[in-house]
PDB file of N, CA and C in Angstrom:
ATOM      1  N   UNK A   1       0.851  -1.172   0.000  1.00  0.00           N
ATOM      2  CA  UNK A   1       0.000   0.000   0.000  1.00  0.00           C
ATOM      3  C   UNK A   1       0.897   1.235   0.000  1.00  0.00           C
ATOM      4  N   UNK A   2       0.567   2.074  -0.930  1.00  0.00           N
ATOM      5  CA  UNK A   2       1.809   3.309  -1.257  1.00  0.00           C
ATOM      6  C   UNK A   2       0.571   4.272  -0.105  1.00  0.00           C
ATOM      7  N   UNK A   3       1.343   5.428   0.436  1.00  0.00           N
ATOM      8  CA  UNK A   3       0.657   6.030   1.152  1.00  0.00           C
ATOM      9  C   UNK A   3       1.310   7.467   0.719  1.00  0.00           C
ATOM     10  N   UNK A   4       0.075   8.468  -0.699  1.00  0.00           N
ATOM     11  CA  UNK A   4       0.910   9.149  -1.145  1.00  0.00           C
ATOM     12  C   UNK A   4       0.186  10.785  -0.918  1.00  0.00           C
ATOM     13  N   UNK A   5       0.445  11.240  -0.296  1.00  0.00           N
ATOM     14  CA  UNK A   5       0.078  13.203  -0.630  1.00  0.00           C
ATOM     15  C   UNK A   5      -0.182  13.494  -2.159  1.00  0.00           C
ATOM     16  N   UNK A   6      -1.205  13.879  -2.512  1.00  0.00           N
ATOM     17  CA  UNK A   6      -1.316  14.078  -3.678  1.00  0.00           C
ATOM     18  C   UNK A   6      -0.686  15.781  -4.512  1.00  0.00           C
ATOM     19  N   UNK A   7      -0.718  16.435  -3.174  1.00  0.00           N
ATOM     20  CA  UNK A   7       0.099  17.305  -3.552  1.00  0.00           C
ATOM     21  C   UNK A   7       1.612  17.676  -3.175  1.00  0.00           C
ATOM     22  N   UNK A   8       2.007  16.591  -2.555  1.00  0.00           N
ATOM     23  CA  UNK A   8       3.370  16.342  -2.259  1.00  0.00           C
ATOM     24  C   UNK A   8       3.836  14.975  -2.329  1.00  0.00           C
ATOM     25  N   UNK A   9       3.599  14.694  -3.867  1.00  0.00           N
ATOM     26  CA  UNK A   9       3.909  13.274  -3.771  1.00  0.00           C
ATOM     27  C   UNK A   9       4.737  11.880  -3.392  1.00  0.00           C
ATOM     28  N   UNK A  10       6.174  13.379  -3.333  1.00  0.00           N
ATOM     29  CA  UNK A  10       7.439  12.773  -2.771  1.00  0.00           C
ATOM     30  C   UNK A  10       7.857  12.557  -1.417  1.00  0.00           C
ATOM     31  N   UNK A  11       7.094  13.405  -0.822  1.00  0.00           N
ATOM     32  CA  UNK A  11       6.534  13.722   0.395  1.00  0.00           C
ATOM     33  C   UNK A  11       8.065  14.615   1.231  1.00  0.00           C
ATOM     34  N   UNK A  12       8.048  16.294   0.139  1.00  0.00           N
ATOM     35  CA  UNK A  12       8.956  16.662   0.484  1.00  0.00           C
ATOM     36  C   UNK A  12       8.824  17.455   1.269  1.00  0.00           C
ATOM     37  N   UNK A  13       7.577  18.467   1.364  1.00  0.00           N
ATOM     38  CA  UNK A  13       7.068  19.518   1.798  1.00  0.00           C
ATOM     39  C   UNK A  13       6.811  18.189   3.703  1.00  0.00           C
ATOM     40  N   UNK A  14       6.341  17.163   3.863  1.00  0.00           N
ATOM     41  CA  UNK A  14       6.347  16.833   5.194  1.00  0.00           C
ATOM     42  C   UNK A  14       7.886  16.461   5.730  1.00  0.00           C
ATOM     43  N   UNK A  15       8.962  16.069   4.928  1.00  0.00           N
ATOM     44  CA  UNK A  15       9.609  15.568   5.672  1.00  0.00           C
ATOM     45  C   UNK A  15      10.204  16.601   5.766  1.00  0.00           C
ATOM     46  N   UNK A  16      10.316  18.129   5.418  1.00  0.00           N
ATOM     47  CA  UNK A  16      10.845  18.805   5.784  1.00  0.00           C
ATOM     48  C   UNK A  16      10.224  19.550   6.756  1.00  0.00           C
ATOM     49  N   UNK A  17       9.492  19.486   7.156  1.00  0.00           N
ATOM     50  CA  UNK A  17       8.349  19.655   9.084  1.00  0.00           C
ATOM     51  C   UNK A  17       8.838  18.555   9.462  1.00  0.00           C
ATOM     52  N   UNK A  18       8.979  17.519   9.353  1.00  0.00           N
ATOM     53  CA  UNK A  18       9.254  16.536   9.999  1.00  0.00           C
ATOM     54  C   UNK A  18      10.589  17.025  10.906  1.00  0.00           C
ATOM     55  N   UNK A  19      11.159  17.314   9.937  1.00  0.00           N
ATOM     56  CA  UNK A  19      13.076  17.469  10.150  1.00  0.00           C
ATOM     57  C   UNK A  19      12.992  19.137  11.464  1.00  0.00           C
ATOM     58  N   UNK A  20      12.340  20.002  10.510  1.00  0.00           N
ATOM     59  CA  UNK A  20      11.930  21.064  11.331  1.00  0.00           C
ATOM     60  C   UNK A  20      11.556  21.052  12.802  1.00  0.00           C
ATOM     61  N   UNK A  21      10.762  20.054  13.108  1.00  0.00           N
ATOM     62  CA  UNK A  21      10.274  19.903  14.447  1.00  0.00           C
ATOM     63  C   UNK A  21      10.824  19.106  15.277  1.00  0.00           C
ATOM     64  N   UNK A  22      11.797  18.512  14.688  1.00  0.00           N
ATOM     65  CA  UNK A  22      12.704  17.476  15.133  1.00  0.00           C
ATOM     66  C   UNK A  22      13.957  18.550  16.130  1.00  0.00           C
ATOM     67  N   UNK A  23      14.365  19.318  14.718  1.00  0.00           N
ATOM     68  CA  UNK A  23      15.546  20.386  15.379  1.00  0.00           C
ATOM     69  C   UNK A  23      14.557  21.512  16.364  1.00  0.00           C
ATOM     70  N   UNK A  24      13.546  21.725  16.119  1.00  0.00           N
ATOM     71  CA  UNK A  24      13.169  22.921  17.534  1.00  0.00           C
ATOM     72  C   UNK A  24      12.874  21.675  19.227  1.00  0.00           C
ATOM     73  N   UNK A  25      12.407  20.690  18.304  1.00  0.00           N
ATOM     74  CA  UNK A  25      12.314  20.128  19.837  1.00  0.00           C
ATOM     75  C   UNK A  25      13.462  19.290  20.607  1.00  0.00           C
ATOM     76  N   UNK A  26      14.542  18.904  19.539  1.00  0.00           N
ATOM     77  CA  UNK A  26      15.775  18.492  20.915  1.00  0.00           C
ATOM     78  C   UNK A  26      16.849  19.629  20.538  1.00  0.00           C
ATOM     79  N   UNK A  27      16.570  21.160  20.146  1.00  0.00           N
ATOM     80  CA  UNK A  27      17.683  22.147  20.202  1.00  0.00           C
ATOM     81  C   UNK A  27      18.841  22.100  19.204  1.00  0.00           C
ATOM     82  N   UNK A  28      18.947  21.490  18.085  1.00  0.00           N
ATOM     83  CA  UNK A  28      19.749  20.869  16.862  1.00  0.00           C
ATOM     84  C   UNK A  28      19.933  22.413  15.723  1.00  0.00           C
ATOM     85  N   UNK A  29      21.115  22.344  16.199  1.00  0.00           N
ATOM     86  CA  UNK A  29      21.808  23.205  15.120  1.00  0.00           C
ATOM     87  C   UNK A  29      22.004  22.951  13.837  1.00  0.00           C
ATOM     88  N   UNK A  30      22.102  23.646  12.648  1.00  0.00           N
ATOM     89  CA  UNK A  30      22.157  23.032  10.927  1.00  0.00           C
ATOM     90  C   UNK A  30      23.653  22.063  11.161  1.00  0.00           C
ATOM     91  N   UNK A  31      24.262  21.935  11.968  1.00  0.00           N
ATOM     92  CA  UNK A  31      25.797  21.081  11.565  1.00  0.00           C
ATOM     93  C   UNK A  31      25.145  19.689  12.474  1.00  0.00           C
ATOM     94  N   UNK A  32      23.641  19.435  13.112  1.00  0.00           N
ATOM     95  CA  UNK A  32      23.442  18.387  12.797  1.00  0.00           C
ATOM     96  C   UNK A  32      22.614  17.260  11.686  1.00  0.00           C
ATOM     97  N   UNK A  33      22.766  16.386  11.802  1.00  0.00           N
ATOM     98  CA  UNK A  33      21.996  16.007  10.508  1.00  0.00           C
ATOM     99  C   UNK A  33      21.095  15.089  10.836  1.00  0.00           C
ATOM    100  N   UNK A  34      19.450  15.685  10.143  1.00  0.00           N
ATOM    101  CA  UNK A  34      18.739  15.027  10.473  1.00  0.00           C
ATOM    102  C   UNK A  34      17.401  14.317   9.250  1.00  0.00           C
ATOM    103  N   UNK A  35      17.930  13.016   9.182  1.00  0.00           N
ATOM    104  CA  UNK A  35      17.516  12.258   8.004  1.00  0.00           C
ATOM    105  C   UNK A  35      15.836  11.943   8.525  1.00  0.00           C
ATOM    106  N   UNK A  36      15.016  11.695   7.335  1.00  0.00           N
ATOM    107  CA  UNK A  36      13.944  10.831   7.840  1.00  0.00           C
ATOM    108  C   UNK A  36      13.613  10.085   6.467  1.00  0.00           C
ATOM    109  N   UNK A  37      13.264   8.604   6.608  1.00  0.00           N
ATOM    110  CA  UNK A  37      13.578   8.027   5.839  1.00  0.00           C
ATOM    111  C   UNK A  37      11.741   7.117   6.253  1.00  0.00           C
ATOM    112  N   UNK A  38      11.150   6.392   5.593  1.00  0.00           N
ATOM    113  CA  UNK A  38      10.109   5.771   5.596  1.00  0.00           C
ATOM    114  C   UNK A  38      10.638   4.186   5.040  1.00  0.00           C
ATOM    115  N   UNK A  39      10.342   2.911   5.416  1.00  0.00           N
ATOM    116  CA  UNK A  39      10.505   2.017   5.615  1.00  0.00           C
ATOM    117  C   UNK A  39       9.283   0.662   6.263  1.00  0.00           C
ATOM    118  N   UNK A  40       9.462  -0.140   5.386  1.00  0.00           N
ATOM    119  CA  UNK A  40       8.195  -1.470   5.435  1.00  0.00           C
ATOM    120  C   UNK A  40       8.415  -1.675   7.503  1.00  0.00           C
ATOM    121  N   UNK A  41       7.546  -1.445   7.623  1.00  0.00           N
ATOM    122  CA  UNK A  41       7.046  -2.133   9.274  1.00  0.00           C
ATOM    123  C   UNK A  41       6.579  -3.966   9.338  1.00  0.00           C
ATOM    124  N   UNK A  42       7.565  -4.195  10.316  1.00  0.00           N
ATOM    125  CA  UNK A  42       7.032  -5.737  10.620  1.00  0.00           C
ATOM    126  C   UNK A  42       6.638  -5.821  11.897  1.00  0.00           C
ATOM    127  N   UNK A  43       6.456  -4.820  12.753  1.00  0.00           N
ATOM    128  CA  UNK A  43       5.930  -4.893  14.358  1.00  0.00           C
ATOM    129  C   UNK A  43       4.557  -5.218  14.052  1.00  0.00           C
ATOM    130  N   UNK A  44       3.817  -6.018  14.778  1.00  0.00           N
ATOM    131  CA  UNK A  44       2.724  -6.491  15.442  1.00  0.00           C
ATOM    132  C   UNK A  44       2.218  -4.595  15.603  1.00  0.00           C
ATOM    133  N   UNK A  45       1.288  -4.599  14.976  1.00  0.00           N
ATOM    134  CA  UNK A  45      -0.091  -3.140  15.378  1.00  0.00           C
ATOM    135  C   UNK A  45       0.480  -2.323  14.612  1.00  0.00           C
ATOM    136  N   UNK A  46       1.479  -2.044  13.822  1.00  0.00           N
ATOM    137  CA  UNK A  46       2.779  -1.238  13.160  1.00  0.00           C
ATOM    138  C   UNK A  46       1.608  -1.171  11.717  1.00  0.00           C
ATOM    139  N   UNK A  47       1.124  -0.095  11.125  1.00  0.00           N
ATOM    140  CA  UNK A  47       1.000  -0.245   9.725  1.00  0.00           C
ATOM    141  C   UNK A  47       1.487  -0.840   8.821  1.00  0.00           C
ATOM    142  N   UNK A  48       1.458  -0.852   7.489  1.00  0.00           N
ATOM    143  CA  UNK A  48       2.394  -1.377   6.573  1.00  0.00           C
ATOM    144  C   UNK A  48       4.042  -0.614   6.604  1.00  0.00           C
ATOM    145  N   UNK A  49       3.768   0.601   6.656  1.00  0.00           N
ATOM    146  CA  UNK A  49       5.073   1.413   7.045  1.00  0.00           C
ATOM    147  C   UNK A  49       5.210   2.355   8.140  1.00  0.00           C
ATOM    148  N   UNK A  50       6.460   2.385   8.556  1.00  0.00           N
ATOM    149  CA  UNK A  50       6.710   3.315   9.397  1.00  0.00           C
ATOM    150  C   UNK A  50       7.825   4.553   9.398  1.00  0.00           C
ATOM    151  N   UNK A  51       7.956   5.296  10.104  1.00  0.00           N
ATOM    152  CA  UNK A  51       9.069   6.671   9.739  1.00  0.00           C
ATOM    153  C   UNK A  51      10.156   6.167  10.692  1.00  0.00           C
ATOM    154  N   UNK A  52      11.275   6.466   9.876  1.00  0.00           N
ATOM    155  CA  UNK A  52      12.614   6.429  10.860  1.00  0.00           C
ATOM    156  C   UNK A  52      13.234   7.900  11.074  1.00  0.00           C
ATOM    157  N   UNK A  53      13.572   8.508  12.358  1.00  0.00           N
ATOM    158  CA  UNK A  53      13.988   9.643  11.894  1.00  0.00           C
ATOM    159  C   UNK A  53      15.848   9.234  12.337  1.00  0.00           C
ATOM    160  N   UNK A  54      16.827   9.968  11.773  1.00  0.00           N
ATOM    161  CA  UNK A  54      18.310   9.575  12.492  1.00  0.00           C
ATOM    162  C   UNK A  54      18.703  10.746  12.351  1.00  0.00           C
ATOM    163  N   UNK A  55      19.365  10.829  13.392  1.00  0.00           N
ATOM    164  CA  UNK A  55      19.827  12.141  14.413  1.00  0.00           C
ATOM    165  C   UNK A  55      21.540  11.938  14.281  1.00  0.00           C
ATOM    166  N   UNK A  56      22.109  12.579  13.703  1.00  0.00           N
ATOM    167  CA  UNK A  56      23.553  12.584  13.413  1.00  0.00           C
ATOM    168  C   UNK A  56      24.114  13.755  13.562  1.00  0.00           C
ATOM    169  N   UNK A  57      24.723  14.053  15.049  1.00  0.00           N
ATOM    170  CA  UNK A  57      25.485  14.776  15.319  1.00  0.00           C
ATOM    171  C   UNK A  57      27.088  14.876  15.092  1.00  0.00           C
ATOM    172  N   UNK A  58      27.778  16.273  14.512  1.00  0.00           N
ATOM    173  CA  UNK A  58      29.244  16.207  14.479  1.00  0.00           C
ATOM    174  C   UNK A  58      30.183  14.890  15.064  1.00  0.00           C
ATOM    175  N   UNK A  59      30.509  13.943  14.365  1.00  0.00           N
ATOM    176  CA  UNK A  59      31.312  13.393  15.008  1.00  0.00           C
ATOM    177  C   UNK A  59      30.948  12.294  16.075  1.00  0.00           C
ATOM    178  N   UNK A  60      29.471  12.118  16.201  1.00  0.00           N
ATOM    179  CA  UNK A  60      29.127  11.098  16.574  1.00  0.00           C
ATOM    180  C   UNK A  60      27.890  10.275  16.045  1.00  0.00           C
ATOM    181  N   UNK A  61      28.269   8.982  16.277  1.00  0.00           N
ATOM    182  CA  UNK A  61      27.294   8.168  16.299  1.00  0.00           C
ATOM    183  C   UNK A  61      25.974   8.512  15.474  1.00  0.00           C
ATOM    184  N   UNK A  62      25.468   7.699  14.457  1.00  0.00           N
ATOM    185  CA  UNK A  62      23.691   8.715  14.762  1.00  0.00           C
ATOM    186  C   UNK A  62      22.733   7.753  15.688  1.00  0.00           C
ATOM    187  N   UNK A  63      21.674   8.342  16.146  1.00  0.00           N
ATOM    188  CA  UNK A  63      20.493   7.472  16.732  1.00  0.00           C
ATOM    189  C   UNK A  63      19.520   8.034  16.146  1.00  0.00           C
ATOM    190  N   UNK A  64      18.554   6.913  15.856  1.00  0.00           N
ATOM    191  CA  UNK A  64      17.573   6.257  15.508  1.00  0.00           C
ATOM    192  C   UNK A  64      16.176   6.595  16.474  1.00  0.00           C
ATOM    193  N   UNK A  65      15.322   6.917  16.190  1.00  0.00           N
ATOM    194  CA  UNK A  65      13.791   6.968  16.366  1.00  0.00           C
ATOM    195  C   UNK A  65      12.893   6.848  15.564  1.00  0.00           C
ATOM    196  N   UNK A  66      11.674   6.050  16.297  1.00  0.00           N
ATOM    197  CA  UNK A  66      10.812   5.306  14.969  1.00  0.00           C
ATOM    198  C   UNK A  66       9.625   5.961  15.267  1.00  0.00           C
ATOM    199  N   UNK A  67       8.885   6.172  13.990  1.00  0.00           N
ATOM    200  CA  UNK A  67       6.993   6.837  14.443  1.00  0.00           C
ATOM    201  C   UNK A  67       6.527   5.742  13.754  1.00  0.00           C
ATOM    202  N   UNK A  68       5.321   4.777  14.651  1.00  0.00           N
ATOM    203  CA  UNK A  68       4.634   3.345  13.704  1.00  0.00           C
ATOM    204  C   UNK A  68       3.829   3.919  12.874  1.00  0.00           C
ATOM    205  N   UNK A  69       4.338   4.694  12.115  1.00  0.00           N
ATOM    206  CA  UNK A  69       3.151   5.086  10.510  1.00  0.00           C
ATOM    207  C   UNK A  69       3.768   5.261   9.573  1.00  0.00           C
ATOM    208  N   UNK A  70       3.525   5.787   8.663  1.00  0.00           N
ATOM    209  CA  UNK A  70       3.760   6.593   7.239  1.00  0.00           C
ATOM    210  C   UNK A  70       4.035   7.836   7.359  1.00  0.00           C
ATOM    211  N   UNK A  71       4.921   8.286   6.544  1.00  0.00           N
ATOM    212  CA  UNK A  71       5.805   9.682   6.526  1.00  0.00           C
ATOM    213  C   UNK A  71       4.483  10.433   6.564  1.00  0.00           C
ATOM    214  N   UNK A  72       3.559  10.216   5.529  1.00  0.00           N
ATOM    215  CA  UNK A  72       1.809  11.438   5.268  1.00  0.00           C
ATOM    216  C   UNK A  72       1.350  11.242   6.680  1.00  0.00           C
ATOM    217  N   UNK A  73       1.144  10.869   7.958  1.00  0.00           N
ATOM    218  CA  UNK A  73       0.766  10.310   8.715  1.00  0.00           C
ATOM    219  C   UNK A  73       1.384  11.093   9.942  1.00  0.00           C
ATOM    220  N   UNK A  74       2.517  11.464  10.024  1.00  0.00           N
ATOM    221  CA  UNK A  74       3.289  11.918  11.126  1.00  0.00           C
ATOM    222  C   UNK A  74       3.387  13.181  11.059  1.00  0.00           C
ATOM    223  N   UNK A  75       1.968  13.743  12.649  1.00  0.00           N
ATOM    224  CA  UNK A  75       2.643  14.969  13.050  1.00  0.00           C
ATOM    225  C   UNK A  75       3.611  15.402  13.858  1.00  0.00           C
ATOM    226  N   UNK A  76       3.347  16.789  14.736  1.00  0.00           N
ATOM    227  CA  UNK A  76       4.521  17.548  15.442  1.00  0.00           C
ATOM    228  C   UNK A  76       3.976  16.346  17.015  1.00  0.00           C
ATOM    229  N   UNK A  77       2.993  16.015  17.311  1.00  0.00           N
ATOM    230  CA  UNK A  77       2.816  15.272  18.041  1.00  0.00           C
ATOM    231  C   UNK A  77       3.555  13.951  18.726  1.00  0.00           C
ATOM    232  N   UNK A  78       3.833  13.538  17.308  1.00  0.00           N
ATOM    233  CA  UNK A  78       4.315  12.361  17.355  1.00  0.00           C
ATOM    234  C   UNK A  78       5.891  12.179  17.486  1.00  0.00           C
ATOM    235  N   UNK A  79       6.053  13.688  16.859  1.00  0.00           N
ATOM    236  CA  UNK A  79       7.931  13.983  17.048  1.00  0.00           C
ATOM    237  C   UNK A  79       7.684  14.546  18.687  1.00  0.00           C
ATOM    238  N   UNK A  80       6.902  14.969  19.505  1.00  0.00           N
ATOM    239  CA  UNK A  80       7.357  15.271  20.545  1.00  0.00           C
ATOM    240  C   UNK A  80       7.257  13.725  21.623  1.00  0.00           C
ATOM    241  N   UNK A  81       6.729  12.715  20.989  1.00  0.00           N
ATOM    242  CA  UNK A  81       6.730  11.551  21.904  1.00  0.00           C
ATOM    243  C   UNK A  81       7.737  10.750  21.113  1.00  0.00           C
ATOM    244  N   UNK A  82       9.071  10.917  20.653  1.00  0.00           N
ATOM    245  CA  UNK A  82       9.706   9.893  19.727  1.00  0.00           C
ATOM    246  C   UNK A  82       9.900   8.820  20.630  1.00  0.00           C
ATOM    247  N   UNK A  83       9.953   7.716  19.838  1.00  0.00           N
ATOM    248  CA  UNK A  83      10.900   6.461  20.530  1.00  0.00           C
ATOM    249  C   UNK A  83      12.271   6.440  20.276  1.00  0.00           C
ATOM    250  N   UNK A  84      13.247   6.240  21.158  1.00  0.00           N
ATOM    251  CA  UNK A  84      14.481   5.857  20.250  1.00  0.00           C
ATOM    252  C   UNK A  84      14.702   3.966  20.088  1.00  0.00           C
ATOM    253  N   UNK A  85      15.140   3.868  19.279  1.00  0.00           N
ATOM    254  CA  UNK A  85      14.972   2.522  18.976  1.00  0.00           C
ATOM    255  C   UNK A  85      16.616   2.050  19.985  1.00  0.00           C
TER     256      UNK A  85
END
């Protein structure tokens, strides 16, 4: 099941709120980097897909947080309850 914005089909205009609300809510300066990527879900209650966001700061490590939906699917809500995986 494709899960598509019809007026953002690529779904560029969300993942860039996505990314946006990501950096106002853990304080992230532009020299960190913050990917969000959408990916097939196999969790039990998990939709067909879910959002990964990865948090890659200067020089370290990145970490990982998951929202159980679809990129069209994820608000500012859901970035203020992330999981980290």
């Amino acid at each position: 099941m494709d899960f598509k914005n019809p007026h953002d089909p690529d779904n560029i205009i969300i993942t860039a709120k996505i990314q946006e609300w990501v950096r106002l809510k853990m304080g992230l300066g532009m020299d960190t980097m913050v990917q969000v990527i959408e990916l097939n879900c196999i969790d039990p209650g998990c939709m067909d897909k879910e959002t990964r966001i990865i948090v890659t700061r200067p020089d370290e490590p990145g970490i990982q947080y998951r929202v159980h939906k679809p990129i069209v699917y994820v608000r500012k809500l859901d970035i203020d309850h992330l999981q980290k995986m």
